[in-house]
N, C-alpha and C. Protein backbone atom coordinates (compact mmCIF):
# COMPACT_ATOMS: atom_id res chain seq x y z
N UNK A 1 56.48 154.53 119.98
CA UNK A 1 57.78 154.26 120.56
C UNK A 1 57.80 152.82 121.06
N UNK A 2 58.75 152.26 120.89
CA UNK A 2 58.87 150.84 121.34
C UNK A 2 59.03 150.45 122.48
N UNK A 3 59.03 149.62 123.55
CA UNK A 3 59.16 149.63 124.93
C UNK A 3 60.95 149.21 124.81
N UNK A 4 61.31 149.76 126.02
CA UNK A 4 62.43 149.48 126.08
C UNK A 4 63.46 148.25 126.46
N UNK A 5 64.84 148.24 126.32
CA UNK A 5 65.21 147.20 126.47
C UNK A 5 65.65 147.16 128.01
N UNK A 6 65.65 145.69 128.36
CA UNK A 6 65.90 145.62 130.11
C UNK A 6 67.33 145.30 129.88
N UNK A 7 67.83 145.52 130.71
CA UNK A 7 69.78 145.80 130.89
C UNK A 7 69.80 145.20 132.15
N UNK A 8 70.49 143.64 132.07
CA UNK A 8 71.10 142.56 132.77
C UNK A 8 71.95 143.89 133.76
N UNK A 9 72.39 142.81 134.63
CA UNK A 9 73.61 143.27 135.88
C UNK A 9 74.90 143.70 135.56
N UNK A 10 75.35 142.42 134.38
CA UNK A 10 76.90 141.85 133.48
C UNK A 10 77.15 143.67 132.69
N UNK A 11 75.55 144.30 132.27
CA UNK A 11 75.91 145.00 131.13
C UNK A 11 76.34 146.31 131.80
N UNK A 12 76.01 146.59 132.98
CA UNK A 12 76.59 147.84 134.26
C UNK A 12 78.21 147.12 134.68
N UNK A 13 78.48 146.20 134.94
CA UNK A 13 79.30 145.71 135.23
C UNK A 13 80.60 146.04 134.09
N UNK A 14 80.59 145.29 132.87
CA UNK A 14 81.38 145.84 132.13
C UNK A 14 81.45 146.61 131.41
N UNK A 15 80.55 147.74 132.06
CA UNK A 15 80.68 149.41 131.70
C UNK A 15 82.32 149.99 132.50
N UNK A 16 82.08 149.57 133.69
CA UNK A 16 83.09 150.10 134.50
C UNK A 16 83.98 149.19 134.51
N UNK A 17 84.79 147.67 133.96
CA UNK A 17 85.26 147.00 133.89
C UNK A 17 87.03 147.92 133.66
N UNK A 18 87.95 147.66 134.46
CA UNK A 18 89.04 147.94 134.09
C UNK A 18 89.96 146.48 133.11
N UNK A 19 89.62 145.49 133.13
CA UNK A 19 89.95 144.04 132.70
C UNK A 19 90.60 144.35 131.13
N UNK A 20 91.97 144.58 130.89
CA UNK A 20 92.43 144.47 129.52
C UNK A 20 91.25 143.46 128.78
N UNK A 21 91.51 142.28 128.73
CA UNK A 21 90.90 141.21 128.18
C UNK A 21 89.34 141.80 127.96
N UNK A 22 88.88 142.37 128.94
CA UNK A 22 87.46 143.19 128.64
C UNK A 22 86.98 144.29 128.10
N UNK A 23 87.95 144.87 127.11
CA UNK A 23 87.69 145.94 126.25
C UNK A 23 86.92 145.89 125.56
N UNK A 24 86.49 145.21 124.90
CA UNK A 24 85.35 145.32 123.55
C UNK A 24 84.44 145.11 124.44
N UNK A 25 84.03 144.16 125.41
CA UNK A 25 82.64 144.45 126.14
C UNK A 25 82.51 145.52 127.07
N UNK A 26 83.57 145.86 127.29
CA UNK A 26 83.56 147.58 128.04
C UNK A 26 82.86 148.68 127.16
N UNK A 27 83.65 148.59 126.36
CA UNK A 27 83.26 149.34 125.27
C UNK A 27 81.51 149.16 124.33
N UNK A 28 81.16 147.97 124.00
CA UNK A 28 79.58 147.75 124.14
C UNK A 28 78.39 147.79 124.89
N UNK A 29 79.25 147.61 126.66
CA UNK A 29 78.15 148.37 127.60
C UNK A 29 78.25 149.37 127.23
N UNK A 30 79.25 150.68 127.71
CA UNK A 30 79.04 152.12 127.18
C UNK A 30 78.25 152.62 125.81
N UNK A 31 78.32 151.62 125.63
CA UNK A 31 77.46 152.15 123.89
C UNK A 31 76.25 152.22 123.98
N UNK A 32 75.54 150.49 124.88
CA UNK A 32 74.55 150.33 125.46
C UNK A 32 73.80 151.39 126.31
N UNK A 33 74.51 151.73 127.34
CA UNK A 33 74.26 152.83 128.30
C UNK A 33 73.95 154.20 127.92
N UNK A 34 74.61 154.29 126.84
CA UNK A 34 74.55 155.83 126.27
C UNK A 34 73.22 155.99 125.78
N UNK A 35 72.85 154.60 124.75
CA UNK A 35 71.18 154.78 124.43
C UNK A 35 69.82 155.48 125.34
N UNK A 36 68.73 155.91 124.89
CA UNK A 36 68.33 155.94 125.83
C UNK A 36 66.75 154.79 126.68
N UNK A 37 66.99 154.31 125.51
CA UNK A 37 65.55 152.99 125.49
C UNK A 37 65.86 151.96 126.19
N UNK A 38 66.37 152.32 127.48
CA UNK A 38 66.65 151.10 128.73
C UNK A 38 65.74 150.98 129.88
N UNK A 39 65.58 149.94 130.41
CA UNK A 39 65.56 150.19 131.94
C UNK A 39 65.68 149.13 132.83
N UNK A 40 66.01 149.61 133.68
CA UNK A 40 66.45 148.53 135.08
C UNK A 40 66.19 148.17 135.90
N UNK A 41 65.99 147.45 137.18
CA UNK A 41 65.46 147.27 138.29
C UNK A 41 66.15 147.57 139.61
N UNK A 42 65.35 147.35 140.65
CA UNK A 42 66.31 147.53 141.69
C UNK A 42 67.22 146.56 142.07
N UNK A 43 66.99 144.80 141.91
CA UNK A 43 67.75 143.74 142.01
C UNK A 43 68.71 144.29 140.95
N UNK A 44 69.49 145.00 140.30
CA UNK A 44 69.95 144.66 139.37
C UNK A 44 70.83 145.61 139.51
N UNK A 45 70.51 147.23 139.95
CA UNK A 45 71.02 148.21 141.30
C UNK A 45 72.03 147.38 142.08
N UNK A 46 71.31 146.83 143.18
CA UNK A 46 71.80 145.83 144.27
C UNK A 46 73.04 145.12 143.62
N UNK A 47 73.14 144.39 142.49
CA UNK A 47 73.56 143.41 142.48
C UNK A 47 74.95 144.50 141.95
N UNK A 48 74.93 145.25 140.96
CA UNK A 48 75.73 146.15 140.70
C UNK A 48 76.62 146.80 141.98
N UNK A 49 76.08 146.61 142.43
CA UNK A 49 76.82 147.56 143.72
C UNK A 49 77.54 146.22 144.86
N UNK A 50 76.96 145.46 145.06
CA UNK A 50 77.75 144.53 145.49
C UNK A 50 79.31 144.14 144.69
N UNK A 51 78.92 143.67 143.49
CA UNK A 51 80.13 143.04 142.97
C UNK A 51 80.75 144.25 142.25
N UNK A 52 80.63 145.69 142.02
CA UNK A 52 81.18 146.50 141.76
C UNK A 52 82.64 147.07 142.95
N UNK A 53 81.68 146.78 144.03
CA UNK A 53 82.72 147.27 145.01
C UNK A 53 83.12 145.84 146.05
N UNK A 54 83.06 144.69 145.32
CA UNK A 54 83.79 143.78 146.16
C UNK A 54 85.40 143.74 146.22
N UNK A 55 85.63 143.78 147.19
CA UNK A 55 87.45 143.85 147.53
C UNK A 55 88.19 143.18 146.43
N UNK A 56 87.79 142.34 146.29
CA UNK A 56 88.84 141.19 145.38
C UNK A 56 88.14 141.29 144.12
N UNK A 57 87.47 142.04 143.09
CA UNK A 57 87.59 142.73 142.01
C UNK A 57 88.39 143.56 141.71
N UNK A 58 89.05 142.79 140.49
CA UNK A 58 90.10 144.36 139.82
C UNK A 58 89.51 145.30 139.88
N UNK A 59 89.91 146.60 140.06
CA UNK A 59 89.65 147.74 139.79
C UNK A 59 88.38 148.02 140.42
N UNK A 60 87.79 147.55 141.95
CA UNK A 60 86.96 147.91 142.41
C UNK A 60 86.74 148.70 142.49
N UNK A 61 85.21 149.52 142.72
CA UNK A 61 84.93 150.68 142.91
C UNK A 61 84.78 151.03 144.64
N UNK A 62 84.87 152.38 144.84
CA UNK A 62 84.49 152.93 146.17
C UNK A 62 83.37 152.66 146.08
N UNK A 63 82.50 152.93 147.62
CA UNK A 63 81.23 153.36 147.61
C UNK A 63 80.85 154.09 147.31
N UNK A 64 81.53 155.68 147.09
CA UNK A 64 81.23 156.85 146.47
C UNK A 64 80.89 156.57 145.28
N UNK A 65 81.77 155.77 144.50
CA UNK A 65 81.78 155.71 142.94
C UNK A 65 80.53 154.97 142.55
N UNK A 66 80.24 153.74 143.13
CA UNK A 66 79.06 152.44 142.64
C UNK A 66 77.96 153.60 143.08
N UNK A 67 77.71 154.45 144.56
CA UNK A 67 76.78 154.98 144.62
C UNK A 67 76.46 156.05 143.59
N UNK A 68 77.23 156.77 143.35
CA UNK A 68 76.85 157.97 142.23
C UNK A 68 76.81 157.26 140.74
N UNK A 69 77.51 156.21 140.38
CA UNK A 69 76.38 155.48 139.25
C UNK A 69 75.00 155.06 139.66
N UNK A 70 74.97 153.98 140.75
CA UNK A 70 73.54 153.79 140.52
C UNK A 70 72.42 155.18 140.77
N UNK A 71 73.16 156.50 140.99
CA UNK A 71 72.22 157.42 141.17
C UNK A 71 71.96 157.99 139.58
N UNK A 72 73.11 158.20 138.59
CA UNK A 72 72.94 157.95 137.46
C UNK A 72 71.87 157.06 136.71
N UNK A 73 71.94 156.15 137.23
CA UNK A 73 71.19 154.49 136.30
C UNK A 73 69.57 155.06 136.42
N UNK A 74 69.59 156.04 137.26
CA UNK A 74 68.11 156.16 137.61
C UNK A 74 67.18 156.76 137.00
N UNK A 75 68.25 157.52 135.72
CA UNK A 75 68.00 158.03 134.90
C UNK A 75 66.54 157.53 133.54
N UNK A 76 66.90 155.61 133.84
CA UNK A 76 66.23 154.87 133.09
C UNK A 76 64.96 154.65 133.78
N UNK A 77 63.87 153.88 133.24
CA UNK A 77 62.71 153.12 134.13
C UNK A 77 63.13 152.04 135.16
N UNK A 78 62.57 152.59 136.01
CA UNK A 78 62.78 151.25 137.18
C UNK A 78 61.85 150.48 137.78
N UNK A 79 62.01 149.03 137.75
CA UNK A 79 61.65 148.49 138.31
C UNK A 79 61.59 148.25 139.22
N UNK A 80 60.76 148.54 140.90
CA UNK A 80 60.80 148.12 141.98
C UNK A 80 61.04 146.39 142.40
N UNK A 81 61.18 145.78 143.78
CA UNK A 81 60.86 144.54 143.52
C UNK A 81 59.72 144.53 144.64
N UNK A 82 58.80 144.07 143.49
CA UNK A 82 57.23 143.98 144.39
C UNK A 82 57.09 143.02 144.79
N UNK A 83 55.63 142.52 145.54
CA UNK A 83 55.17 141.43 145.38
C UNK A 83 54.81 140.66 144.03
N UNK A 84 54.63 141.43 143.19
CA UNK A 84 53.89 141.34 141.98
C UNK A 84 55.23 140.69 141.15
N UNK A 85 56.46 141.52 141.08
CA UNK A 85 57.57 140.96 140.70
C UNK A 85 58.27 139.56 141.15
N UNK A 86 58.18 139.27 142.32
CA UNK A 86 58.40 138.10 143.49
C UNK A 86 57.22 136.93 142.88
N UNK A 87 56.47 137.15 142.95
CA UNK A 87 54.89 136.11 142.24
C UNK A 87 55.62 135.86 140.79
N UNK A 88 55.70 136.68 140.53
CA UNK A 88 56.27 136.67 138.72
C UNK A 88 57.28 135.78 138.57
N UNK A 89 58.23 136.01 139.58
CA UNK A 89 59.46 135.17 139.52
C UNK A 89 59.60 133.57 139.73
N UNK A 90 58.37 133.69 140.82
CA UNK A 90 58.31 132.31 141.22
C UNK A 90 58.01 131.42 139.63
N UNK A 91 57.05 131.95 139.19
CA UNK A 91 55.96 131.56 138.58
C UNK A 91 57.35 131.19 137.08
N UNK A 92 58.15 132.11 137.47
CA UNK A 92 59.27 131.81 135.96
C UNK A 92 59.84 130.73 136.33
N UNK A 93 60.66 130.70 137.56
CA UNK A 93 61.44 129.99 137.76
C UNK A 93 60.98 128.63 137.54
N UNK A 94 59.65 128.52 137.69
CA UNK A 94 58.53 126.72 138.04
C UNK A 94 58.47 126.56 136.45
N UNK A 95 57.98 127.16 135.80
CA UNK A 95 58.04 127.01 134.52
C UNK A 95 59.25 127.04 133.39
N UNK A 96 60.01 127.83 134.07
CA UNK A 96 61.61 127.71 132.83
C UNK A 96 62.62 127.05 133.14
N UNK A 97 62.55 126.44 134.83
CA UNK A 97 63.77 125.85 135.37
C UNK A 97 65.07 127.31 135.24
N UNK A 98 64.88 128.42 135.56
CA UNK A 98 66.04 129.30 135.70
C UNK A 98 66.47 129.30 136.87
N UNK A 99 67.25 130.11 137.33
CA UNK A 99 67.49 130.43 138.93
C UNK A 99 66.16 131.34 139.51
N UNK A 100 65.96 131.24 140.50
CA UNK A 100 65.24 132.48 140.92
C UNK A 100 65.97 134.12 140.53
N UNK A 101 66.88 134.05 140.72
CA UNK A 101 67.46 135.61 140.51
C UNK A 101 67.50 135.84 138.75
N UNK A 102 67.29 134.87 138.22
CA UNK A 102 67.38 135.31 136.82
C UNK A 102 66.14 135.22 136.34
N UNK A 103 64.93 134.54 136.93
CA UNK A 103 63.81 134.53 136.67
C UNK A 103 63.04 135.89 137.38
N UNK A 104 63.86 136.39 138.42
CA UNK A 104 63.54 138.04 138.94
C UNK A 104 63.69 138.57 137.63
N UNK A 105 64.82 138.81 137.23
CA UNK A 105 65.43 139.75 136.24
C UNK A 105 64.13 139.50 135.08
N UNK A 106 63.89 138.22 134.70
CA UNK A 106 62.56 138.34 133.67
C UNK A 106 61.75 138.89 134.34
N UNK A 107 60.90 138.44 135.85
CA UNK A 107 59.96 139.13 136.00
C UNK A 107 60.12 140.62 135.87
N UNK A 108 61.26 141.25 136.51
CA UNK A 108 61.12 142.81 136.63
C UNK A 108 60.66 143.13 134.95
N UNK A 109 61.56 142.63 133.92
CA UNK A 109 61.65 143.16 132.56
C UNK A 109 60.15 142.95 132.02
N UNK A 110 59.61 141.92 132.27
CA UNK A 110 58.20 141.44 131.71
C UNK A 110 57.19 143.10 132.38
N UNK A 111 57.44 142.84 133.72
CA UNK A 111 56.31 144.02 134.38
C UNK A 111 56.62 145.84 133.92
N UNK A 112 57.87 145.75 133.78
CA UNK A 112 57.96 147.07 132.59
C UNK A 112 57.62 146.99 131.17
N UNK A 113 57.04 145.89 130.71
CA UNK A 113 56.86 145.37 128.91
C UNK A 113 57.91 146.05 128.24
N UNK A 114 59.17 145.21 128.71
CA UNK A 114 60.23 145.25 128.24
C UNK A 114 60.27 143.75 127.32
N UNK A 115 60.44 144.14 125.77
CA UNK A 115 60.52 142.71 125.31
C UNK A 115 61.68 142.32 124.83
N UNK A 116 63.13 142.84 125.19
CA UNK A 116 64.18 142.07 125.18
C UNK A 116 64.66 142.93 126.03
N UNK A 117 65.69 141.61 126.42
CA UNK A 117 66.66 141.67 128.07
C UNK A 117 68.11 141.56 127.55
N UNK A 118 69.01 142.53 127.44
CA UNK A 118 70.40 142.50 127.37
C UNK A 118 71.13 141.52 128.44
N UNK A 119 71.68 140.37 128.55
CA UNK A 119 72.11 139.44 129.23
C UNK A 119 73.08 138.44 128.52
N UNK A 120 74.38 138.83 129.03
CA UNK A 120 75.19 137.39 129.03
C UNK A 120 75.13 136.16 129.83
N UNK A 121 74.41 136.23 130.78
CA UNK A 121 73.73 135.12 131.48
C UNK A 121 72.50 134.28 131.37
N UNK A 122 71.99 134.87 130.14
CA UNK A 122 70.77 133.66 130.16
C UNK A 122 71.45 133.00 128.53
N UNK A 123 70.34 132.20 127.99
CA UNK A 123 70.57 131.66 126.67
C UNK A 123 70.34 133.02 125.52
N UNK A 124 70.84 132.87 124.64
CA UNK A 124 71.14 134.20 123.85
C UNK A 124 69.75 133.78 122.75
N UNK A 125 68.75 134.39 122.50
CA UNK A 125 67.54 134.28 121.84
C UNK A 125 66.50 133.34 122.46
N UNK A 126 66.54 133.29 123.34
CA UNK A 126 65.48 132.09 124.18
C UNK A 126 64.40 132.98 124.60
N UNK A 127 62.93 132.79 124.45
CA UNK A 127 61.69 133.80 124.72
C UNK A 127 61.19 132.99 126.11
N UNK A 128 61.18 134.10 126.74
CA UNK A 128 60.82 134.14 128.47
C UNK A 128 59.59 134.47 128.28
N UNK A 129 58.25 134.43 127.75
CA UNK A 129 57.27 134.87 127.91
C UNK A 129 57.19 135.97 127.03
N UNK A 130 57.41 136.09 126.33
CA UNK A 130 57.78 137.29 125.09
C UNK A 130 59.11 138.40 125.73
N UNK A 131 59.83 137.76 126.87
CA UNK A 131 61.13 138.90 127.12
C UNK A 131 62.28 137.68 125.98
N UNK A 132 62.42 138.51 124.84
CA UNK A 132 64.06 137.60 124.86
C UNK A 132 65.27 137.99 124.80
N UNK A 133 65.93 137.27 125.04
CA UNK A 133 67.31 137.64 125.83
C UNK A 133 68.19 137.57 124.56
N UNK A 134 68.85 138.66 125.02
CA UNK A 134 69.84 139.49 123.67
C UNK A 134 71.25 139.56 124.20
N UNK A 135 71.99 138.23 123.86
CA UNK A 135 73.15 138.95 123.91
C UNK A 135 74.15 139.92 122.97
N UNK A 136 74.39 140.79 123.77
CA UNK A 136 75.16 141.72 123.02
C UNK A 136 76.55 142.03 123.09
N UNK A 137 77.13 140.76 123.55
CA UNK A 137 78.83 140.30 124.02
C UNK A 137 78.97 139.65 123.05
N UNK A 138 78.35 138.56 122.13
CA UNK A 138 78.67 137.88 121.20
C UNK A 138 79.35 137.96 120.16
């Protein structure tokens, strides 16, 4: 079996997207999601749930709602954020020039030997250490 793929923040996000203009990537997270060869972290939880239920998002969610997905999401492998993940990140960020939070997102995916990362936020085929980033909005 192959290791699975790591699933960016963007790809939970426009699962639940009400955004006319965002139909076809609504529609490709859900497709995404439905698979079952994913997994996620807890930064990525977090980050979902923040901008899921921020006020001034269309079609925000309750807390009820963001919470009973991410109790769903849990369904996949998760990544904690360790020390081990935090070291990892640093160590990306010094070497790839990313943000720290996107060099998290590699570390978490690297420490599950996840070797591609679903992300509209990084460069679309660029190898992080053997994670590469797949966009699947394109």
């Amino acid at each position: 079996m192959s290791a699975p793929r790591f699933v960016d923040t963007n790809v939970l996000l426009y699962a639940v997207s009400t955004a006319e203009d965002e139909e076809a990537k609504r529609e490709t997270a859900r497709r995404i999601l439905r698979d079952g060869d994913l997994a996620l972290s807890t930064q990525v939880l977090q980050e979902f749930y923040v901008q899921a239920t921020r006020p001034s998002r269309d079609g925000a969610l309750t807390h009820e709602q963001a919470g009973g997905l991410i109790e769903s999401f849990t369904r996949f492998p998760l990544q904690e954020t360790t020390l081990g993940v935090v070291l990892g990140a640093l160590d990306v960020r010094r070497r790839h020039g990313v943000s720290y939070w996107d060099a998290a997102i590699i570390a978490a995916a690297s420490a599950l030997g996840c070797s591609t990362l679903l992300s509209e936020d990084l460069a679309d085929g660029r190898d992080y250490d053997g994670v590469v980033v797949v966009n699947p909005f394109r």
